[in-house]
C-alpha atoms as a PDB file:
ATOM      1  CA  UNK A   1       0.000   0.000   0.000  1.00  0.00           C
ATOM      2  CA  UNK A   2       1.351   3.439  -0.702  1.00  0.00           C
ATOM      3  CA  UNK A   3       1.760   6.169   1.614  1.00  0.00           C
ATOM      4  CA  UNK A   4      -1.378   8.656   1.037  1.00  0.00           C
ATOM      5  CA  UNK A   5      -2.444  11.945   2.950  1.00  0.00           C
ATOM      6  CA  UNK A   6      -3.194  11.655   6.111  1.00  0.00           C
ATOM      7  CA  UNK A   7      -6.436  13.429   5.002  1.00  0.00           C
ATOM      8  CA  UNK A   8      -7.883  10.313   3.629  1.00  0.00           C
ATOM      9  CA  UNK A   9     -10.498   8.647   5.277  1.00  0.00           C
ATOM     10  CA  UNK A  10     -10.175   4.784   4.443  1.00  0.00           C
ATOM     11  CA  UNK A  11     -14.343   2.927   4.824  1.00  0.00           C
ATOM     12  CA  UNK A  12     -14.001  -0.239   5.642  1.00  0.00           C
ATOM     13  CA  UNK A  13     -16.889  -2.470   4.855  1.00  0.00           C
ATOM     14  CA  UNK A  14     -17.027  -6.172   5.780  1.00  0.00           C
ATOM     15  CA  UNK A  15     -19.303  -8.650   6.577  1.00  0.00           C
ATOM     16  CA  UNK A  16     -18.048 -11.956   7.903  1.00  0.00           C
ATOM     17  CA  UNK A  17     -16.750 -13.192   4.261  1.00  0.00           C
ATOM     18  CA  UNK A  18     -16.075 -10.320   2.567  1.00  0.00           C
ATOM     19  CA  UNK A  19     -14.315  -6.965   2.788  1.00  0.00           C
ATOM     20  CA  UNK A  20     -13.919  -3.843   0.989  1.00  0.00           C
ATOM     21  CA  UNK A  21     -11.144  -0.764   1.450  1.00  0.00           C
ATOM     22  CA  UNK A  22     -12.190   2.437   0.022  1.00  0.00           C
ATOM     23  CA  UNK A  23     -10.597   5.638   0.085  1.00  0.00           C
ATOM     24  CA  UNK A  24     -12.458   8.683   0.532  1.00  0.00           C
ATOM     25  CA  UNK A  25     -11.633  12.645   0.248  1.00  0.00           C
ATOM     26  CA  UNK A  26     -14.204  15.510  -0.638  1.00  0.00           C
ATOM     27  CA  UNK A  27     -17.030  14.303   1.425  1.00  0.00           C
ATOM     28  CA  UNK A  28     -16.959  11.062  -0.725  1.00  0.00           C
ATOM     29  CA  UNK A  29     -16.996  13.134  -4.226  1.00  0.00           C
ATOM     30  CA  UNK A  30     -13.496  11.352  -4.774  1.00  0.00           C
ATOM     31  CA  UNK A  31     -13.565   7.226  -3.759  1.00  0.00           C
ATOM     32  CA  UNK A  32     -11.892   4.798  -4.850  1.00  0.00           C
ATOM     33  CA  UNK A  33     -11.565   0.898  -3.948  1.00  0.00           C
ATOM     34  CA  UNK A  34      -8.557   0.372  -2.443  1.00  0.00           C
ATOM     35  CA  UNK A  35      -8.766  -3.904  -1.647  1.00  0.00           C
ATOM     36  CA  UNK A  36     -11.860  -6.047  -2.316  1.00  0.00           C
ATOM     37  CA  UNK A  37     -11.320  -9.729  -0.779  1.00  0.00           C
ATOM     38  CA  UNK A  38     -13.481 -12.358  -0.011  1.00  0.00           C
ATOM     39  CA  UNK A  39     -13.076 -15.546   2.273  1.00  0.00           C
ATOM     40  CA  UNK A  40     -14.139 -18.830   0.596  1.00  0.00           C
ATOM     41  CA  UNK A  41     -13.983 -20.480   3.765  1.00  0.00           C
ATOM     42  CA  UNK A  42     -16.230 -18.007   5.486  1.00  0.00           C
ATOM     43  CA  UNK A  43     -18.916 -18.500   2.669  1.00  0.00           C
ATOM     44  CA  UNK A  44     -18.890 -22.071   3.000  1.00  0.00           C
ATOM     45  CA  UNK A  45     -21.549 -24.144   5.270  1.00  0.00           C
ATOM     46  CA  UNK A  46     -20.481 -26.032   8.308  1.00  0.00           C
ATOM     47  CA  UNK A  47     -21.029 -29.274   6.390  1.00  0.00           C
ATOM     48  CA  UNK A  48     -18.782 -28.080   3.548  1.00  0.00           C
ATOM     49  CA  UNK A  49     -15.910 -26.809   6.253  1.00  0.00           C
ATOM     50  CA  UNK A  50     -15.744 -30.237   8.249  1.00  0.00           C
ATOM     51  CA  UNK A  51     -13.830 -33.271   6.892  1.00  0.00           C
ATOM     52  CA  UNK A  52     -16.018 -36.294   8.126  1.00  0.00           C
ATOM     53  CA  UNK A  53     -18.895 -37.239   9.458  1.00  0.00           C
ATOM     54  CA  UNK A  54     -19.221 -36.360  13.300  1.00  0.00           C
ATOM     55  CA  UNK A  55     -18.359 -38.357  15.573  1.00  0.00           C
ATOM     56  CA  UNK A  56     -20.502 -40.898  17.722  1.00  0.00           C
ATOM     57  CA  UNK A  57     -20.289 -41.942  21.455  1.00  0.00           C
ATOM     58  CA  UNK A  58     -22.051 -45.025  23.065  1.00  0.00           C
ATOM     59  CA  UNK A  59     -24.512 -43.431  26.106  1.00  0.00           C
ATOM     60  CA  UNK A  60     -23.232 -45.565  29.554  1.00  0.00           C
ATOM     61  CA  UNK A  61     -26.583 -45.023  31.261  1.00  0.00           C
ATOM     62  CA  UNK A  62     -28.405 -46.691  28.613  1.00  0.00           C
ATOM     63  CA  UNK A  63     -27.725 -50.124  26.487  1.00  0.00           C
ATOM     64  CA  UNK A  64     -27.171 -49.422  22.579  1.00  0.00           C
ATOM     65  CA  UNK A  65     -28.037 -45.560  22.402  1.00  0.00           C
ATOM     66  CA  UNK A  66     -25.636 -43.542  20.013  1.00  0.00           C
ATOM     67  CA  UNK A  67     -25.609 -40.014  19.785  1.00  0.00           C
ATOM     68  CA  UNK A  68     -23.652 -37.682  17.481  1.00  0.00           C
ATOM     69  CA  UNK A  69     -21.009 -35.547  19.051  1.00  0.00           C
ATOM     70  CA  UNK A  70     -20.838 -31.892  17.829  1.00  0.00           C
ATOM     71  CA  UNK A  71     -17.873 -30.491  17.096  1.00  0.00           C
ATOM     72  CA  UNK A  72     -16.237 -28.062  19.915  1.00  0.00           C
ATOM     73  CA  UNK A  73     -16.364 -25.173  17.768  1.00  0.00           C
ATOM     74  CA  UNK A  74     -18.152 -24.082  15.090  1.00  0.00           C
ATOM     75  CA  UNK A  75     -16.011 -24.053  11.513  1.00  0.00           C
ATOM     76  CA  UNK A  76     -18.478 -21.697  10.018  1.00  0.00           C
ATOM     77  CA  UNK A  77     -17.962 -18.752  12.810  1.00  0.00           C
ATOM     78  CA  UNK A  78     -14.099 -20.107  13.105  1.00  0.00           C
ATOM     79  CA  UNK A  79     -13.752 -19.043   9.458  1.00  0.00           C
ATOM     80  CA  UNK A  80     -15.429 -15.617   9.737  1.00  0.00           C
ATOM     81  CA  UNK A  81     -13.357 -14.272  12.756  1.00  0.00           C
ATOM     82  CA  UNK A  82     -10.017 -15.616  11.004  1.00  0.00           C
ATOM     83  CA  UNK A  83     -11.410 -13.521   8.173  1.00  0.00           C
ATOM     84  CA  UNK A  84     -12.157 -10.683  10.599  1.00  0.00           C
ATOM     85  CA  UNK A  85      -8.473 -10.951  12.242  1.00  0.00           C
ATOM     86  CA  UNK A  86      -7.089 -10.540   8.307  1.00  0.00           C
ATOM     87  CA  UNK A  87      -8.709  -7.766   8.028  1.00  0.00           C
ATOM     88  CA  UNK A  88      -7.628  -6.113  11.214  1.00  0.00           C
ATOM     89  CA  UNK A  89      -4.341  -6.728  10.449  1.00  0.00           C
ATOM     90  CA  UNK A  90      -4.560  -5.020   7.006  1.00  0.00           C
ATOM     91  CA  UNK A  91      -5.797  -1.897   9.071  1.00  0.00           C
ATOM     92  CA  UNK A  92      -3.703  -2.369  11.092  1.00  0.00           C
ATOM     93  CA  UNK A  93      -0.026  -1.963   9.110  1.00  0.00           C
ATOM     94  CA  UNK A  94      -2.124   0.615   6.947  1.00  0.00           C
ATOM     95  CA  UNK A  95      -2.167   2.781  10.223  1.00  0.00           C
ATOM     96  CA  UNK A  96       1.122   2.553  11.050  1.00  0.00           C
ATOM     97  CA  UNK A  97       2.597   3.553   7.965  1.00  0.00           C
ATOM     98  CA  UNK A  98      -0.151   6.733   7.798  1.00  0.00           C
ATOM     99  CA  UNK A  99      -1.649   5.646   4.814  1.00  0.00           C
ATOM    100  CA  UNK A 100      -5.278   6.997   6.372  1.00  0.00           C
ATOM    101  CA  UNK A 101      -5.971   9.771   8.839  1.00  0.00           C
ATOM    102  CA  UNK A 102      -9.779   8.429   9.195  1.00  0.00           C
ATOM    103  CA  UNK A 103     -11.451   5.305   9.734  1.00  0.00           C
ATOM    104  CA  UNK A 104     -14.906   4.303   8.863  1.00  0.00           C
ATOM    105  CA  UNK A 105     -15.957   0.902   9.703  1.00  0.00           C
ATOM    106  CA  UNK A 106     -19.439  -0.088   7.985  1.00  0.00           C
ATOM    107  CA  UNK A 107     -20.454  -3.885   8.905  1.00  0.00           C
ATOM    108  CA  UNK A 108     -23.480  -5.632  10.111  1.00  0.00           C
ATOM    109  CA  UNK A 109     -23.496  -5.213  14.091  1.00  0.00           C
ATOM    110  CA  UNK A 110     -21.916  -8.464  14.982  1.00  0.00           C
ATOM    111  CA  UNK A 111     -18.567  -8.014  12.547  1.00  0.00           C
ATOM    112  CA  UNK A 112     -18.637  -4.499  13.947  1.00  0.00           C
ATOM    113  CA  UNK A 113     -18.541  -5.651  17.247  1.00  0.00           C
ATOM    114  CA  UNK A 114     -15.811  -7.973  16.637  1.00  0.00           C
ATOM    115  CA  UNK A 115     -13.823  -5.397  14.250  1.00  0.00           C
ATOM    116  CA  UNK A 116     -14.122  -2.895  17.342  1.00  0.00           C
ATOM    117  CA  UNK A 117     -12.509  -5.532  20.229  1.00  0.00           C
ATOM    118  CA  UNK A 118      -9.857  -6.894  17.734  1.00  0.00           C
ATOM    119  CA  UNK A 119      -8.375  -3.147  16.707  1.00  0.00           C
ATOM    120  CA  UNK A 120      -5.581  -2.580  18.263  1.00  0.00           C
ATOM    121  CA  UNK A 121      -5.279   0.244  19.881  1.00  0.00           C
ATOM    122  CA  UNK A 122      -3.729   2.736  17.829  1.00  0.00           C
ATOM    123  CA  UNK A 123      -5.979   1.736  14.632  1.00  0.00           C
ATOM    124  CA  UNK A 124      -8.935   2.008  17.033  1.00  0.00           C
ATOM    125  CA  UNK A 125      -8.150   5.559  17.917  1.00  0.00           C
ATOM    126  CA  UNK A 126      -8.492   6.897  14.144  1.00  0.00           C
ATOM    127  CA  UNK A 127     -11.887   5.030  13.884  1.00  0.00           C
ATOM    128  CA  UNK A 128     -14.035   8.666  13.156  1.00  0.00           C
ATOM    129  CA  UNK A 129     -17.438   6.708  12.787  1.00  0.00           C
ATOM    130  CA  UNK A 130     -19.225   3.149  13.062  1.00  0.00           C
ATOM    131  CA  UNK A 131     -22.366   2.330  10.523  1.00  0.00           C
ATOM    132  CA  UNK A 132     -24.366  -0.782  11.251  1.00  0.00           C
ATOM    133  CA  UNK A 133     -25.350  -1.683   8.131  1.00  0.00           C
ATOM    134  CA  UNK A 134     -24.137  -4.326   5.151  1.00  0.00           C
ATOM    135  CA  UNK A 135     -22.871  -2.118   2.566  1.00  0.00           C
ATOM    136  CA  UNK A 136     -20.603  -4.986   0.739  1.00  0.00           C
ATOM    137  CA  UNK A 137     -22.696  -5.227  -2.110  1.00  0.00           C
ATOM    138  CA  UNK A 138     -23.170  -1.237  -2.794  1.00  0.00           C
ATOM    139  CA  UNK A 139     -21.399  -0.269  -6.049  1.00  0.00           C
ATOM    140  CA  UNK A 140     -18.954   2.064  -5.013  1.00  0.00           C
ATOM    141  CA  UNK A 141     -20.860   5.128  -7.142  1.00  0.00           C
ATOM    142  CA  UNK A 142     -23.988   4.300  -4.838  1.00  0.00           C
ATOM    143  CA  UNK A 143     -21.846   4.005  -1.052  1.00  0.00           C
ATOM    144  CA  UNK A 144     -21.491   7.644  -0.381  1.00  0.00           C
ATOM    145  CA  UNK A 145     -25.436   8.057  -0.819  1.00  0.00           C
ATOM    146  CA  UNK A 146     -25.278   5.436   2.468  1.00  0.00           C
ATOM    147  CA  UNK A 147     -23.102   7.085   4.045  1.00  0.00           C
ATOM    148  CA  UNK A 148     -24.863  10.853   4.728  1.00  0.00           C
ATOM    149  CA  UNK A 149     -22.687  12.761   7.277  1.00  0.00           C
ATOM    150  CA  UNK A 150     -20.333  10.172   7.737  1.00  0.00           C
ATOM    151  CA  UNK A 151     -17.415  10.836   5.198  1.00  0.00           C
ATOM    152  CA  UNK A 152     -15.213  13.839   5.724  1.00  0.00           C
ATOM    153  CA  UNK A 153     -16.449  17.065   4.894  1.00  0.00           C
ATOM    154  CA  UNK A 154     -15.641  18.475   0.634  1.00  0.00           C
ATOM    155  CA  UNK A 155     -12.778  21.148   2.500  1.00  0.00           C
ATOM    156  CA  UNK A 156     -11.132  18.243   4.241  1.00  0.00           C
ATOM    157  CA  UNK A 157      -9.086  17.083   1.925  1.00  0.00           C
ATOM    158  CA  UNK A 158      -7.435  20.222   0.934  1.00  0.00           C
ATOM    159  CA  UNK A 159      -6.882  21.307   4.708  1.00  0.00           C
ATOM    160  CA  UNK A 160      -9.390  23.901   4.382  1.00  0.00           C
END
């Protein structure tokens, strides 16, 4: 990633599978995608994510019952917050090298929750505004429209 003003607001919006980066200036007049990424894993259903069949356990109380044992955690979720820590860490190293003086995070409540207790702490600090909504789908000529009041002002990104 190059190094851009510090006057540009990056707006991150994610779901659990997928992510966009967009940089902002003039109130939104000037975006432009910076990363678009989606997880495969994260899209997948628990059925598709596990290897085998689950496993089965004879029931000591009883003679011949079998029940299926569920799997300690769920692969589905498991793949969404390793998406959700790749992600973090992309904002992450984008902060430290100044590439953004703004951050905008735009997911559905639940990644938003988990995007705001995995930022560290100086990427957390830039974060301007939060959106609950799933924007990953908006074309980005439509995402501004969203977005009212949320992007930097037009005379931000001159310093005015």
């Amino acid at each position: 990633m190059a190094k851009r003003s510090s006057k540009t607001t990056w707006v991150v919006v994610a779901d659990g599978a997928r992510a966009r980066i967009i940089a902002a200036e003039a109130g939104g007049a000037r975006m432009r995608e910076v990363a678009a990424w989606e997880s495969a894993e994260a899209k997948k259903f628990n059925r598709d994510l596990v290897s085998d069949k689950r496993g089965r356990a004879q029931e000591s109380a009883t003679t011949g019952a079998r029940h299926t044992v569920e799997p300690r955690a769920d692969p589905h979720k498991k793949a969404k917050q390793e998406f959700v820590r790749d992600l973090v860490q992309r904002i992450d190293e984008a902060a430290k090298q100044g590439v953004f003086g703004a951050l905008v995070l735009v997911a559905p409540p639940v990644v938003l929750g988990e995007l705001r207790q995995s930022l560290p702490r100086a990427a957390a600090a830039l974060v301007s505004r939060e959106v609950k909504k799933d924007l990953t789908r908006t074309p980005l000529a439509a995402l501004a429209k969203h977005l009212p009041g949320v992007l930097p002002p037009v005379g931000a990104a001159r310093g005015k």
